[in-house]
N, C-alpha and C. Protein backbone atom coordinates (compact mmCIF):
# COMPACT_ATOMS: atom_id res chain seq x y z
N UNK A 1 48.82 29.39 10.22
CA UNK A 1 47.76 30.39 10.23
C UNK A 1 48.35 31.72 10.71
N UNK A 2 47.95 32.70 10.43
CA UNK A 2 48.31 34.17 10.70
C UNK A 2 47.22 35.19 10.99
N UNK A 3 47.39 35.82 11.62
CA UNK A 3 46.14 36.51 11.72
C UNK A 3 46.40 38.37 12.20
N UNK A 4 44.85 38.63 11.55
CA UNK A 4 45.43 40.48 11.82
C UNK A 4 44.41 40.60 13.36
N UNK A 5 44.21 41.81 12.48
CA UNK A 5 43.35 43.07 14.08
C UNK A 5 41.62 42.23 13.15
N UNK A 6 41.64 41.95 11.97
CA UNK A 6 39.85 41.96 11.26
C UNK A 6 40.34 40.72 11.12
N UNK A 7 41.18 39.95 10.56
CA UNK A 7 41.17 38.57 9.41
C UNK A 7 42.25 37.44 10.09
N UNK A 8 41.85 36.71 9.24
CA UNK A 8 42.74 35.19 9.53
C UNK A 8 43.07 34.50 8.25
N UNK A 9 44.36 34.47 8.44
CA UNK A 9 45.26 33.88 6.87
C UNK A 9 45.41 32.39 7.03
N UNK A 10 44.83 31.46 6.37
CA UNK A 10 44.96 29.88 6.25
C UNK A 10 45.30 29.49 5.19
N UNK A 11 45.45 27.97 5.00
CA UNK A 11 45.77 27.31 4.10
C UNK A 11 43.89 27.05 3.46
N UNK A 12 43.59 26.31 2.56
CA UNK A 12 42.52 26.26 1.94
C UNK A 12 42.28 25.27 2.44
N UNK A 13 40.80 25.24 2.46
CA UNK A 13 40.30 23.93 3.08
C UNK A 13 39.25 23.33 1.71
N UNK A 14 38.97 21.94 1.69
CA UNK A 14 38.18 21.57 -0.02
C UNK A 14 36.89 22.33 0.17
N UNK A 15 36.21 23.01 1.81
CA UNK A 15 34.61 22.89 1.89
C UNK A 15 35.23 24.26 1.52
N UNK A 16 35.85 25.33 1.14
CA UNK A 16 36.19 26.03 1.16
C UNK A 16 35.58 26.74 -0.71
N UNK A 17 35.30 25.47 -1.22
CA UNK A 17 34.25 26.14 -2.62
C UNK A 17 33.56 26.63 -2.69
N UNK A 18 32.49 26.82 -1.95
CA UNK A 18 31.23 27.62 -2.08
C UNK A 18 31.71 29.09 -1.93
N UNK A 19 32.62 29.51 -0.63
CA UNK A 19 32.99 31.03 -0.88
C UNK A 19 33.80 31.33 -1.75
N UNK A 20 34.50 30.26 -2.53
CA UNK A 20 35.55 30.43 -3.68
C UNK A 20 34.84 30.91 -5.21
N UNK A 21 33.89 29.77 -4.82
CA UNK A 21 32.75 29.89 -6.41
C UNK A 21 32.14 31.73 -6.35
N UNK A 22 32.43 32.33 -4.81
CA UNK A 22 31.26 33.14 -4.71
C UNK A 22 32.19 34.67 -5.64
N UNK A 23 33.24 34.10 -5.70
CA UNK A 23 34.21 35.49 -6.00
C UNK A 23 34.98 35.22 -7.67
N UNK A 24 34.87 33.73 -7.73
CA UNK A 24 35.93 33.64 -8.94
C UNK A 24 34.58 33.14 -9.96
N UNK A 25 33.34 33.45 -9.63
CA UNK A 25 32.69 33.10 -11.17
C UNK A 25 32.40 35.07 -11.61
N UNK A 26 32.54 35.68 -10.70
CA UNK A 26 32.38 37.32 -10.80
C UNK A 26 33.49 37.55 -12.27
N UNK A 27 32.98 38.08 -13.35
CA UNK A 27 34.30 38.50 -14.71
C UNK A 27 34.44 39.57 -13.94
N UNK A 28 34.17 40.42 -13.07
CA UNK A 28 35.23 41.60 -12.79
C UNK A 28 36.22 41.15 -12.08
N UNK A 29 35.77 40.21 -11.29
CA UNK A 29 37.42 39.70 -10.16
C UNK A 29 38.57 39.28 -10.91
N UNK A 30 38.41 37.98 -12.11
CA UNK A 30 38.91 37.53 -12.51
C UNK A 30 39.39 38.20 -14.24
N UNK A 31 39.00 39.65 -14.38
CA UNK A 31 39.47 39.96 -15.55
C UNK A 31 40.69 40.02 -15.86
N UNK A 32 41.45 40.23 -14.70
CA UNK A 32 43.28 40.79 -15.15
C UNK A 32 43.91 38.85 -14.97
N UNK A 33 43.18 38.01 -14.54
CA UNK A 33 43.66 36.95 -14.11
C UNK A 33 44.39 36.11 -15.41
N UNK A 34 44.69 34.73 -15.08
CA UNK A 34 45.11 33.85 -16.14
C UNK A 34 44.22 33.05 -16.46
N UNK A 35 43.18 33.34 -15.92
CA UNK A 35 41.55 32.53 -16.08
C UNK A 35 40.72 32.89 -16.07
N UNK A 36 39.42 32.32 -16.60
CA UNK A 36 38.45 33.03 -17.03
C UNK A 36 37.22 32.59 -15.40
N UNK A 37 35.81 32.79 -15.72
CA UNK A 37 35.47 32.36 -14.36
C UNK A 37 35.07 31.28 -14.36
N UNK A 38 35.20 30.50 -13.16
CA UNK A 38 34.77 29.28 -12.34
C UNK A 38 33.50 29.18 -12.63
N UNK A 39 33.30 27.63 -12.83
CA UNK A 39 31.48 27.60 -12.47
C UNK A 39 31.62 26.78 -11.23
N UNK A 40 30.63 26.06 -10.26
CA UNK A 40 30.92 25.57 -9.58
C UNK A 40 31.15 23.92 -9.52
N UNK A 41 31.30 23.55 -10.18
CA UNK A 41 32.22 22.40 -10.35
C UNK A 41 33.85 22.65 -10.64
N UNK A 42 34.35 23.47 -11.11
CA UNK A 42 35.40 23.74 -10.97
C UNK A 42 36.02 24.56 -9.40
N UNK A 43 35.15 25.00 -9.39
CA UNK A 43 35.24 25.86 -7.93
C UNK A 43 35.59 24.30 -6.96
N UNK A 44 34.98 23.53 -7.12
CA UNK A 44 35.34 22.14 -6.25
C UNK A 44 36.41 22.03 -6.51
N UNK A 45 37.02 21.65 -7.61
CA UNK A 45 38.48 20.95 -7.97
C UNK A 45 39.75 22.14 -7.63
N UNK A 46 38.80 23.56 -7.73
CA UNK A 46 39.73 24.18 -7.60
C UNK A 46 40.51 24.14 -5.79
N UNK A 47 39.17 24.09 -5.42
CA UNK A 47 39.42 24.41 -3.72
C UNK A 47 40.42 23.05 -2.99
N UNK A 48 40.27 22.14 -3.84
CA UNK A 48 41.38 20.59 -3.34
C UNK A 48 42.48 20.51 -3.67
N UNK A 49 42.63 21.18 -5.23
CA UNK A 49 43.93 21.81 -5.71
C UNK A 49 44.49 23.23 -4.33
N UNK A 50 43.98 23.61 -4.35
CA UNK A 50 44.54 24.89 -3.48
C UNK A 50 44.90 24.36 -1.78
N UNK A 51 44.00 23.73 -1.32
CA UNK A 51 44.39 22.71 -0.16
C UNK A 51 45.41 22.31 -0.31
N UNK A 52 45.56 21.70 -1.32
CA UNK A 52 47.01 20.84 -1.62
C UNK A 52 48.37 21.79 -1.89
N UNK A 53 48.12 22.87 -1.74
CA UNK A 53 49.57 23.63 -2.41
C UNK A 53 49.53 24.57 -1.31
N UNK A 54 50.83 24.63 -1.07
CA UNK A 54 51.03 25.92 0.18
C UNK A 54 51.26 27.43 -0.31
N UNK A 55 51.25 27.02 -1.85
CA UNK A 55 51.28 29.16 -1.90
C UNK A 55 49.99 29.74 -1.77
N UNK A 56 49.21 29.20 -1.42
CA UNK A 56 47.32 30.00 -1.67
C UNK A 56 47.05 30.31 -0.21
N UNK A 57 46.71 31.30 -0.08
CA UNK A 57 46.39 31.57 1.13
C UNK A 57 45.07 32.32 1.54
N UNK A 58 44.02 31.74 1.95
CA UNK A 58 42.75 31.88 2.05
C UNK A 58 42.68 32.80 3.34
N UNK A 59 42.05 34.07 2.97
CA UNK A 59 41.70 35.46 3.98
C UNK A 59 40.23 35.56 4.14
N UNK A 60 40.01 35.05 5.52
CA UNK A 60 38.84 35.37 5.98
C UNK A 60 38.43 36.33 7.38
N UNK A 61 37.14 36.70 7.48
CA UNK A 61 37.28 37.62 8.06
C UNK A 61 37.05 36.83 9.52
N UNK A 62 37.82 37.76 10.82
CA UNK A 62 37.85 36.56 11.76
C UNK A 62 36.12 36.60 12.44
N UNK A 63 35.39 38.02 12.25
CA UNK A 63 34.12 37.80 12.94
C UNK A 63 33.31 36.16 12.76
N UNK A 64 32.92 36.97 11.31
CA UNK A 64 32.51 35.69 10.59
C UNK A 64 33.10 34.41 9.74
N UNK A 65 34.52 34.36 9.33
CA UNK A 65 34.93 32.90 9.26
C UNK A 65 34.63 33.13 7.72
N UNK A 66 34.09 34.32 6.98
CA UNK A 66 33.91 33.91 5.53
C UNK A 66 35.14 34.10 4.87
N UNK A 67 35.01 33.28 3.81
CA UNK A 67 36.20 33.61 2.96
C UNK A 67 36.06 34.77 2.21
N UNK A 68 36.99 36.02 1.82
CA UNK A 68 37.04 37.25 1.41
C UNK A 68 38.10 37.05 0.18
N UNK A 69 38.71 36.53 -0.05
CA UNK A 69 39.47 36.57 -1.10
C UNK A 69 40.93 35.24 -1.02
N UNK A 70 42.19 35.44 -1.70
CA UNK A 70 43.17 34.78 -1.44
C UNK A 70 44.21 35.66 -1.47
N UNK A 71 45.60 35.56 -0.90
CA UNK A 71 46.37 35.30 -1.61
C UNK A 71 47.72 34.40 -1.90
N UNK A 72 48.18 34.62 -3.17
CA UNK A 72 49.27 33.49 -3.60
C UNK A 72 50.82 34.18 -3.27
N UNK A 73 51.36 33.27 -2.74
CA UNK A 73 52.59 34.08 -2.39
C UNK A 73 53.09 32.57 -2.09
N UNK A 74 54.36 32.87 -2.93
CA UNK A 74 55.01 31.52 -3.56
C UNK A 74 56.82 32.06 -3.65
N UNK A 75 57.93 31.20 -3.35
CA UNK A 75 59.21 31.46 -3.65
C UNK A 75 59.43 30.75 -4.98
N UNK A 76 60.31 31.79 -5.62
CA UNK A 76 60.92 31.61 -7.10
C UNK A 76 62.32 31.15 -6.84
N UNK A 77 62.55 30.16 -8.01
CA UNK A 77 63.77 29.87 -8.46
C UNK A 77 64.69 30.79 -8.85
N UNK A 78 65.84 30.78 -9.06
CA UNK A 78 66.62 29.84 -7.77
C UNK A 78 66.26 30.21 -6.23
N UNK A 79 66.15 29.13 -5.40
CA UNK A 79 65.88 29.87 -4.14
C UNK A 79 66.74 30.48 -3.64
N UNK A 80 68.18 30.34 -3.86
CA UNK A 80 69.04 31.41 -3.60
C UNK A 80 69.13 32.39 -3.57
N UNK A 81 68.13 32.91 -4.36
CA UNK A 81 67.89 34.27 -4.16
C UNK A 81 67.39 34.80 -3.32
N UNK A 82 66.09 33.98 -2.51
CA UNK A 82 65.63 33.84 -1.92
C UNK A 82 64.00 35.58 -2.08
N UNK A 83 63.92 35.16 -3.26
CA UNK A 83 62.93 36.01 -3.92
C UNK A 83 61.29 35.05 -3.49
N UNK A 84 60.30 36.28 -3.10
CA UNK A 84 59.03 35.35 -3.42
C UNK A 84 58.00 36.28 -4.14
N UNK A 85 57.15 36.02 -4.55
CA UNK A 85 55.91 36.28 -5.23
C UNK A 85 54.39 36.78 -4.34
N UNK A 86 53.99 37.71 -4.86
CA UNK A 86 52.89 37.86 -3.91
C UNK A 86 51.68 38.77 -5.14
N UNK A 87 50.80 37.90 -4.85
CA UNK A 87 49.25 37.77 -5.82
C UNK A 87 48.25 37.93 -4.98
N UNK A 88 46.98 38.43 -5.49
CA UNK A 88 46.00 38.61 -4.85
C UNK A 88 44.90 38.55 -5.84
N UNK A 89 43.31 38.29 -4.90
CA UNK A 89 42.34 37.78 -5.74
C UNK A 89 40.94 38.11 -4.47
N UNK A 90 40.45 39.12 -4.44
CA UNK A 90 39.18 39.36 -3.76
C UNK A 90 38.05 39.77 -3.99
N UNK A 91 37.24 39.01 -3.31
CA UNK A 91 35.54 39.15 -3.28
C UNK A 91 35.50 40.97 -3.89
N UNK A 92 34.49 41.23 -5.14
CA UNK A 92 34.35 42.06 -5.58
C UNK A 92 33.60 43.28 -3.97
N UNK A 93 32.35 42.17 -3.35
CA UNK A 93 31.93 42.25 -1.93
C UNK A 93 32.87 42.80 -1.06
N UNK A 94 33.96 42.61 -1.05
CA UNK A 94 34.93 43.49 0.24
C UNK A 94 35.55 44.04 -0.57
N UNK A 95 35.71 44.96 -1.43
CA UNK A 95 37.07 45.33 -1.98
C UNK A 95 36.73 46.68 -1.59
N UNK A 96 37.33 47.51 -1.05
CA UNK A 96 37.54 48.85 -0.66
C UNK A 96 37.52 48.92 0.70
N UNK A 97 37.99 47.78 1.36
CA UNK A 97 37.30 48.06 2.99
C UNK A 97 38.54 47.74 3.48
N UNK A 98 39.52 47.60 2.94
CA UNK A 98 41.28 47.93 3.30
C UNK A 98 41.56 46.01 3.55
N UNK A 99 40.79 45.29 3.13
CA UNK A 99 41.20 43.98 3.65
C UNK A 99 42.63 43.39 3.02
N UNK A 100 42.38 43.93 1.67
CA UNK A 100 43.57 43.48 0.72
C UNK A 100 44.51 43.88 1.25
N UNK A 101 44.92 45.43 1.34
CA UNK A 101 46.32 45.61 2.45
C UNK A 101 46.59 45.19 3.80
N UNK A 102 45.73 45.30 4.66
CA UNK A 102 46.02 44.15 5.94
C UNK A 102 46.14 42.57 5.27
N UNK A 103 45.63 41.97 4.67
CA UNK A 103 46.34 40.84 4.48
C UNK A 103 48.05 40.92 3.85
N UNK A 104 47.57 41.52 3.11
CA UNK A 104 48.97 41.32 2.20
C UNK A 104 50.19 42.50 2.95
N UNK A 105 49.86 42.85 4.00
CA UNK A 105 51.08 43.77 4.91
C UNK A 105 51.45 42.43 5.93
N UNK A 106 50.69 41.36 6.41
CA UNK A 106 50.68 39.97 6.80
C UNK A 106 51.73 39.63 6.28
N UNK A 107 51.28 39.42 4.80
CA UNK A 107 52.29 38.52 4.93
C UNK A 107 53.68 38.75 4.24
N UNK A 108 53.45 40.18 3.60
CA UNK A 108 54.94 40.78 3.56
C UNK A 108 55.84 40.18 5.12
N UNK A 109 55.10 40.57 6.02
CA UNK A 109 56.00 40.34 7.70
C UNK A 109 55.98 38.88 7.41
N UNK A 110 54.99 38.00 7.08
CA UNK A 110 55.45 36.54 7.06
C UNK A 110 56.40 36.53 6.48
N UNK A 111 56.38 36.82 4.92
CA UNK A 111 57.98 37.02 4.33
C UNK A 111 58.94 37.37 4.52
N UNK A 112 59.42 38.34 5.29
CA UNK A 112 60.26 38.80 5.68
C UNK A 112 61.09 38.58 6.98
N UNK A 113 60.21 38.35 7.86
CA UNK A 113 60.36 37.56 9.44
C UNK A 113 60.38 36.08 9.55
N UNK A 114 59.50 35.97 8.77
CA UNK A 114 59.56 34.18 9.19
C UNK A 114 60.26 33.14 7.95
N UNK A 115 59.96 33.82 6.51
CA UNK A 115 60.30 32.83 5.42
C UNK A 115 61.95 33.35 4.90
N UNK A 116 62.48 34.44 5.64
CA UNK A 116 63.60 34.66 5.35
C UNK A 116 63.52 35.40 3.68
N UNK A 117 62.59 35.81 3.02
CA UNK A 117 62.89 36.86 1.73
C UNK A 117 63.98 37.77 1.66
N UNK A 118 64.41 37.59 0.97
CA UNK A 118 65.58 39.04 0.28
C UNK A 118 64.74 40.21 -0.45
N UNK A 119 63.77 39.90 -1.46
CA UNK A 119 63.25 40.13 -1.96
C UNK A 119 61.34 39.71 -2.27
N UNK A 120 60.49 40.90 -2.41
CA UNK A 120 58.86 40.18 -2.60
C UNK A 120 58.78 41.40 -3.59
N UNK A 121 58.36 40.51 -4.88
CA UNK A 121 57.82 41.23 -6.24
C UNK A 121 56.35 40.96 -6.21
N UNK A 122 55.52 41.49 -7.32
CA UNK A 122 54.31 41.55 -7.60
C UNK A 122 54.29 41.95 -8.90
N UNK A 123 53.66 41.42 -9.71
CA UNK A 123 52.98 41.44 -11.46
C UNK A 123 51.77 41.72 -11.64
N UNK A 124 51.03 42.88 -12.41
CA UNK A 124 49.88 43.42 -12.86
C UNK A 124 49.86 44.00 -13.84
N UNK A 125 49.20 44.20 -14.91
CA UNK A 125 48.66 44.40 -15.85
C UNK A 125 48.28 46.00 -15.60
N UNK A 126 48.91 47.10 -16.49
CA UNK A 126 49.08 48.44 -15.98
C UNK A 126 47.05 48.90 -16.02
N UNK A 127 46.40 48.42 -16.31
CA UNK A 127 45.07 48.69 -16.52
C UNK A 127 44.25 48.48 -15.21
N UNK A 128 45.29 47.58 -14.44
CA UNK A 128 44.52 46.90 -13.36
C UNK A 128 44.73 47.97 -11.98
N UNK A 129 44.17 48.80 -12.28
CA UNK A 129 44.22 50.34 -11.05
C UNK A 129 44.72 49.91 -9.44
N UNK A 130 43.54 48.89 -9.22
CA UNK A 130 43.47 48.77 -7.88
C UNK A 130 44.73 48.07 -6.99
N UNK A 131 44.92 47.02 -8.35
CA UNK A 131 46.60 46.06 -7.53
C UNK A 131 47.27 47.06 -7.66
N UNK A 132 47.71 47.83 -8.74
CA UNK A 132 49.21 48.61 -8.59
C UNK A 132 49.21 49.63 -7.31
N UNK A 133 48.21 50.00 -7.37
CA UNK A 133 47.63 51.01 -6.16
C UNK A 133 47.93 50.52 -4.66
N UNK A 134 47.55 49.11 -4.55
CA UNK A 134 47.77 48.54 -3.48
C UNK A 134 48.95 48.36 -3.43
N UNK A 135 49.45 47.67 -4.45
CA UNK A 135 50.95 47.26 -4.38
C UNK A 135 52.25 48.93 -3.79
N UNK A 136 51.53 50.03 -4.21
CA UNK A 136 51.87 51.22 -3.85
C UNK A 136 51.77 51.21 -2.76
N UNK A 137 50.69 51.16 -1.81
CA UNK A 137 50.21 51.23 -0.60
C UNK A 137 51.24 50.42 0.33
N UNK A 138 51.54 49.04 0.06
CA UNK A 138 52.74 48.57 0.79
C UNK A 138 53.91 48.68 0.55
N UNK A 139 54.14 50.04 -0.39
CA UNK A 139 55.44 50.75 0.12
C UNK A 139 56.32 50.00 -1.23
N UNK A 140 55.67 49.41 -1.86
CA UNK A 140 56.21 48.85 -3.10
C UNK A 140 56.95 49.31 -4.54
N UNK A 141 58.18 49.32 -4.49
CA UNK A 141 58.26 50.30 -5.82
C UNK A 141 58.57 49.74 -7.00
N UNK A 142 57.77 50.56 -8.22
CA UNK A 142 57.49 50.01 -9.67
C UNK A 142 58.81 49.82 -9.85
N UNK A 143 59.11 48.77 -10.83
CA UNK A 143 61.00 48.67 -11.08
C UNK A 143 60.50 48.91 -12.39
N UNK A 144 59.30 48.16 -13.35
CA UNK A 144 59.78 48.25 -14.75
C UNK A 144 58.27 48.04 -15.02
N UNK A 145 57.88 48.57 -16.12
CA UNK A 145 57.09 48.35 -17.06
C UNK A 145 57.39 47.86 -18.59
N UNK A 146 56.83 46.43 -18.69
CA UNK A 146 57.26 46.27 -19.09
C UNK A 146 56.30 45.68 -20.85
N UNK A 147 56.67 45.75 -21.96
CA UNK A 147 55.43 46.18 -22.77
C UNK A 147 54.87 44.63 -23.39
N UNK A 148 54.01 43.98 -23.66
CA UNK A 148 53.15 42.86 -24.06
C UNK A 148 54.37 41.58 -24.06
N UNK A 149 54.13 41.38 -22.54
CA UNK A 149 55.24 39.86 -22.20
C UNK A 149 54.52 38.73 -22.18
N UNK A 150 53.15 39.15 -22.23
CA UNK A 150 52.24 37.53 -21.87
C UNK A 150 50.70 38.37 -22.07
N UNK A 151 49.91 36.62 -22.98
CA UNK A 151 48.32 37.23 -22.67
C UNK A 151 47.65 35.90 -21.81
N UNK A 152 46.64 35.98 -21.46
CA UNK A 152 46.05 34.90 -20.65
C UNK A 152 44.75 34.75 -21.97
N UNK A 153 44.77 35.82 -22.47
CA UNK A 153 43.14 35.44 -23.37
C UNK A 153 43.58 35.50 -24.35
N UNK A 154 42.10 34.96 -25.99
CA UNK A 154 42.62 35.15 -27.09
C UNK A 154 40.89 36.09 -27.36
N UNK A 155 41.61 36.49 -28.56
CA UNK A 155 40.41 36.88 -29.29
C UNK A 155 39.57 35.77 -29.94
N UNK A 156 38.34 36.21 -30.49
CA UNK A 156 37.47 35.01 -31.17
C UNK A 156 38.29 34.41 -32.41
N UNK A 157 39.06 35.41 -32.69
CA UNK A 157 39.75 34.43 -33.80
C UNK A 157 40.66 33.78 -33.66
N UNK A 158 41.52 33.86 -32.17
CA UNK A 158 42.41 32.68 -32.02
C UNK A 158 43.28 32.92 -31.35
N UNK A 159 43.56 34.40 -32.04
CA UNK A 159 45.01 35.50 -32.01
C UNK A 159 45.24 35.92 -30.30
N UNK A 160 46.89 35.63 -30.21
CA UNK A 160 46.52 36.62 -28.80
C UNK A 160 46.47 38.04 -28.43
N UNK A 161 45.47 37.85 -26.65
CA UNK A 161 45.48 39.58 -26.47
C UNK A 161 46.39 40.11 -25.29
N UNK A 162 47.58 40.38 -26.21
CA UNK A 162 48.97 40.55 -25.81
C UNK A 162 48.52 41.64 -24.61
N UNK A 163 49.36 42.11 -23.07
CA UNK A 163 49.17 42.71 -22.16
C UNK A 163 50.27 43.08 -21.94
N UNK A 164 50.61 44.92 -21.23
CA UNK A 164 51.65 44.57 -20.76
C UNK A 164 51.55 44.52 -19.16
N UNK A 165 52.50 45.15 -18.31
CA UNK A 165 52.77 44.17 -17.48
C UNK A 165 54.06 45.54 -16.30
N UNK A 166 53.17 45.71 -15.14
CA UNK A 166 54.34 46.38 -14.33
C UNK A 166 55.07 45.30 -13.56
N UNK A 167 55.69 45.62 -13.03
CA UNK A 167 56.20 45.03 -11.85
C UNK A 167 56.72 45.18 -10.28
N UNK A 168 56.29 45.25 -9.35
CA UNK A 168 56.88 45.98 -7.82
C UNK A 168 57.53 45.05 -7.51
N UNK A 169 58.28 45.62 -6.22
CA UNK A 169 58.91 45.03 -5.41
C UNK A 169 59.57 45.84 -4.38
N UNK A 170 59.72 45.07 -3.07
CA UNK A 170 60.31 45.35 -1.68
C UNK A 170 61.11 44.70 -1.77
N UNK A 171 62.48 45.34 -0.71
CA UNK A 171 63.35 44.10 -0.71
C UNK A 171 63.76 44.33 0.78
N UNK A 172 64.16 43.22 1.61
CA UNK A 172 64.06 43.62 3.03
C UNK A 172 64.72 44.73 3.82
N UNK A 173 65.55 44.86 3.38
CA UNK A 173 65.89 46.40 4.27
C UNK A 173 65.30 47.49 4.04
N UNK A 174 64.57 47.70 2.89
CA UNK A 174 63.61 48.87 2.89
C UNK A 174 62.39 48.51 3.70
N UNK A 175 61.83 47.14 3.62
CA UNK A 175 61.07 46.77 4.71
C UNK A 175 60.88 47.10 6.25
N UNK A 176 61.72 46.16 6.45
CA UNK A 176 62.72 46.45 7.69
C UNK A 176 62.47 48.18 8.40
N UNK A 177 63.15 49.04 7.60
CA UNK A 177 63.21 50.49 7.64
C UNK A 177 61.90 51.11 7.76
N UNK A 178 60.99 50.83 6.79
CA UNK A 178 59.46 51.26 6.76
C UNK A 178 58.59 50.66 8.16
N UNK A 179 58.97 49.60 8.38
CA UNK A 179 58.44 49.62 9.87
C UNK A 179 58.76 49.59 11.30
N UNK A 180 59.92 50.46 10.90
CA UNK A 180 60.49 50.74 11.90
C UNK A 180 60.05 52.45 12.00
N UNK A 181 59.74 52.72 10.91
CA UNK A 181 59.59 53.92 11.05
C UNK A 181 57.76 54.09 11.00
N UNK A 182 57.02 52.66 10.64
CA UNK A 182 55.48 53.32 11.16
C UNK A 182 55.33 52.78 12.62
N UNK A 183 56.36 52.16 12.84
CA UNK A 183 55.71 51.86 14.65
C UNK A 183 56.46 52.81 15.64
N UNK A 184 57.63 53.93 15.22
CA UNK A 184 57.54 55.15 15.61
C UNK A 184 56.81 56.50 15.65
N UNK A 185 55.91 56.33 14.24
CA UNK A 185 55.20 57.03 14.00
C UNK A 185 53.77 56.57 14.52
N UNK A 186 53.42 56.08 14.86
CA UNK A 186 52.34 54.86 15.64
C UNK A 186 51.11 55.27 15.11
N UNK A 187 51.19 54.57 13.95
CA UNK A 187 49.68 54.63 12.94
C UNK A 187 50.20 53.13 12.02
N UNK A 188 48.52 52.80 11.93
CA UNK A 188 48.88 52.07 10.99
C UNK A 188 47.66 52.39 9.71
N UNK A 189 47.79 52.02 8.51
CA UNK A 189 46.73 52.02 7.25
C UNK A 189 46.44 50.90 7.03
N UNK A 190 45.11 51.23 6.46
CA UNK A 190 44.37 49.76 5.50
C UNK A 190 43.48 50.12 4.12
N UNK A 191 43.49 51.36 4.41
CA UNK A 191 42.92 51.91 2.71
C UNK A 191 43.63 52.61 1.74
C-alpha cells in the first residue's frame, strides 16, 4: 500500500466492483481504452481478475475509502532493462481535482525508489488531451509519435479504427534530478 497527503494506493480487492462498475460503464472514461464499457457483471469478474494481478493499482481517496480510479503500472520484457509501464483510468467524478497526478507522482517514486526502474513510459492516443497533459505534468517527455500502430475498436463493418499513438517517458536520473530540484524549490503540484 502507498499512500499520499489525499489518497491511498492498493492492490484491488473483489468487493471492490461496485466503485469499479461506477467509472468503467461511463463511454467517456473508457473511450481511448482497449475496451468498451463494463456492465456490472463484468465489473465482478473484472474486480477478481484485478485482485489477482499486481499491476492494477486501485486509488482511493483516504477521507472516504472510495475508489477514484486505477492505475496499471506493470514491468516489460526483457526485465533487464528494467523498463515499466504506467496507465491510468479515472472516475469521470474526480477528474480535474489533481488526483491523477498525485497518484501517478506515487508511484513514479514507487518506481524509481523501491522497484528499481531505469526507465517509466506511458502510451496514449494523441486525441486523448488529458493523459498526454498529465503525462507532461510529471515531467514526462514525448519521445515519438507514432502514426496508426494499433486499434482497440472496429467500425460496423468490421474494418479497423486504426489510432495513432504518442509515447512518454522518464528515465531515472532525470527523475532523480527533478526532485531534487522541487524539494529545493519547496512546492509541490497536483493540477
Amino acid at each position: 500500500m502507498l499512500e499520499t497527503e489525499r489518497l491511498t494506493l492498493r492492490r484491488f480487492a473483489e468487493d471492490d466492483w461496485l466503485d469499479l462498475y461506477d467509472y468503467l460503464s461511463q463511454e467517456i472514461v473508457v473511450k481511448y481504452e482497449p475496451y468498451g464499457v463494463f456492465d456490472e457483471e463484468e465489473c465482478k469478474h473484472e474486480a477478481i481478475r484485478r485482485s489477482q494481478e499486481d499491476a492494477f493499482w486501485a486509488v482511493c481517496l483516504k477521507e472516504t475509502k472510495r475508489l477514484t480510479g486505477n492505475i496499471y503500472f506493470k514491468q516489460l520484457e526483457p526485465k533487464a532493462f528494467q523498463t515499466w509501464e504506467i496507465g491510468f483510468v479515472f472516475n469521470a467524478v474526480y477528474q480535474g481535482k489533481g488526483y491523477a497526478t498525485e497518484a501517478c507522482e506515487k508511484i513514479l517514486e514507487y518506481g524509481f525508489k523501491q522497484a528499481a526502474a531505469h526507465r517509466i513510459i506511458g502510451n496514449c492516443n494523441p486525441e486523448n488531451t488529458p493523459s498526454w497533459k498529465l503525462m507532461e505534468r510529471l515531467q514526462m517527455r514525448r519521445e515519438g509519435h507514432f502514426r496508426k500502430p494499433a486499434f482497440f475498436k472496429k467500425s460496423p463493418d468490421g474494418k479497423p479504427l486504426w489510432h495513432d499513438a504518442y509515447q512518454y517517458s522518464i528515465i531515472d536520473e532525470e527523475y532523480l534530478a527533478l526532485k531534487s530540484n522541487t524539494i529545493e524549490a519547496g512546492f509541490c503540484k497536483y493540477t
